[in-house]
Structure formats: C-alpha cells, structure tokens
Protein backbone atom coordinates (compact mmCIF):
# COMPACT_ATOMS: atom_id res chain seq x y z
CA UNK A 1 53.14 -8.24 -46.51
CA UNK A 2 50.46 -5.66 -46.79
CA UNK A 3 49.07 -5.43 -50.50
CA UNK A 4 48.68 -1.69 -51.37
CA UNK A 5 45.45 -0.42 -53.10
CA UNK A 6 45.96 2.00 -56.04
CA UNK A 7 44.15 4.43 -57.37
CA UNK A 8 43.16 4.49 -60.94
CA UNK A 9 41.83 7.65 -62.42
CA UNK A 10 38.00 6.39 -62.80
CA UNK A 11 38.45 6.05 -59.01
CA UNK A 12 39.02 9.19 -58.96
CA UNK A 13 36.37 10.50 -61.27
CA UNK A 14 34.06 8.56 -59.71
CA UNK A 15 34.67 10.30 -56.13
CA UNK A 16 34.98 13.37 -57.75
CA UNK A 17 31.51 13.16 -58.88
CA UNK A 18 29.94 11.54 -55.31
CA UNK A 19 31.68 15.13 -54.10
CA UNK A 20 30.02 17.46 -56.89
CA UNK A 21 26.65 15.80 -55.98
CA UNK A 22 27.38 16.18 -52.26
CA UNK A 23 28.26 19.66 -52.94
CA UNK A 24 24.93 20.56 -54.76
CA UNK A 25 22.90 18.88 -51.90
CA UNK A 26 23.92 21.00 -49.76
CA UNK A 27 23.77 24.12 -51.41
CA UNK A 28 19.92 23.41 -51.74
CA UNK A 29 19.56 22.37 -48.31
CA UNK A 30 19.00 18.96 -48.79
CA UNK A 31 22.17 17.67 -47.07
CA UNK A 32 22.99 18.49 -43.31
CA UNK A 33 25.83 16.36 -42.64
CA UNK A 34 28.47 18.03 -44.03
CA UNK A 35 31.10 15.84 -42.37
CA UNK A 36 30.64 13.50 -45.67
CA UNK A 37 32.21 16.26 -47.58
CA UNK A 38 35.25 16.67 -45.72
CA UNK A 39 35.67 12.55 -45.91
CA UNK A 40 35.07 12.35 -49.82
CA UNK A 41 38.25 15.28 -49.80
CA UNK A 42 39.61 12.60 -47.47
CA UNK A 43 39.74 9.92 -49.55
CA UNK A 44 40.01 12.03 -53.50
CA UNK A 45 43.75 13.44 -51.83
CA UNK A 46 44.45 9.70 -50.87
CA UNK A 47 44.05 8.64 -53.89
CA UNK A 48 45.62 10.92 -56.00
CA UNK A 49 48.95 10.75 -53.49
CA UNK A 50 48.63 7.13 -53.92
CA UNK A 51 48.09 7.34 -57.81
CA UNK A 52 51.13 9.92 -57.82
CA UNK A 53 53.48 8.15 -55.37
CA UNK A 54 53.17 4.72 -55.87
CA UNK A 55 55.96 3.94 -53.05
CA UNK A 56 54.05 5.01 -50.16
C-alpha cells in the first residue's frame, strides 16, 4: 500500500511564501521563468485538497 503524504499548514505557509517571493522577482524583472509560478500553484492546491480531503 501506497503511504499518502499530508499536508500540514506550515507546508503550506511555507509554499505560500516561496510563491510571494517568486511573485516579487518577477515583477522586478529578476525572474524569467515563470513556469515556477504556475508549479508552486501546482503544488499549494495539492496540498490544501490533500489537507482538506484526507481520503483522496
């Protein structure tokens, strides 16, 4: 069986603030690869569905 990895809430705060910083990188310029953003979204929704449905 296939051990599921939950999501705490500092988890989630912690990604949350990787995004922000993303986020102001490339508002200055500094950051060109924007695909990073869309994966940190990725993985914040992931872990809030698993954090709010633990059965999936």
């Amino acid at each position: 069986m296939a051990t599921k990895k939950i999501a705490t809430v500092s988890d989630v705060g912690t990604l949350r603030q990787e995004l922000y910083l993303l986020n102001m990188k490339k508002i200055s310029g500094e950051l060109k690869e924007t695909h990073k953003l869309k994966a940190l979204r990725k993985q914040i929704a992931r872990a809030l569905t698993l954090e709010n449905n633990p059965t999936l």
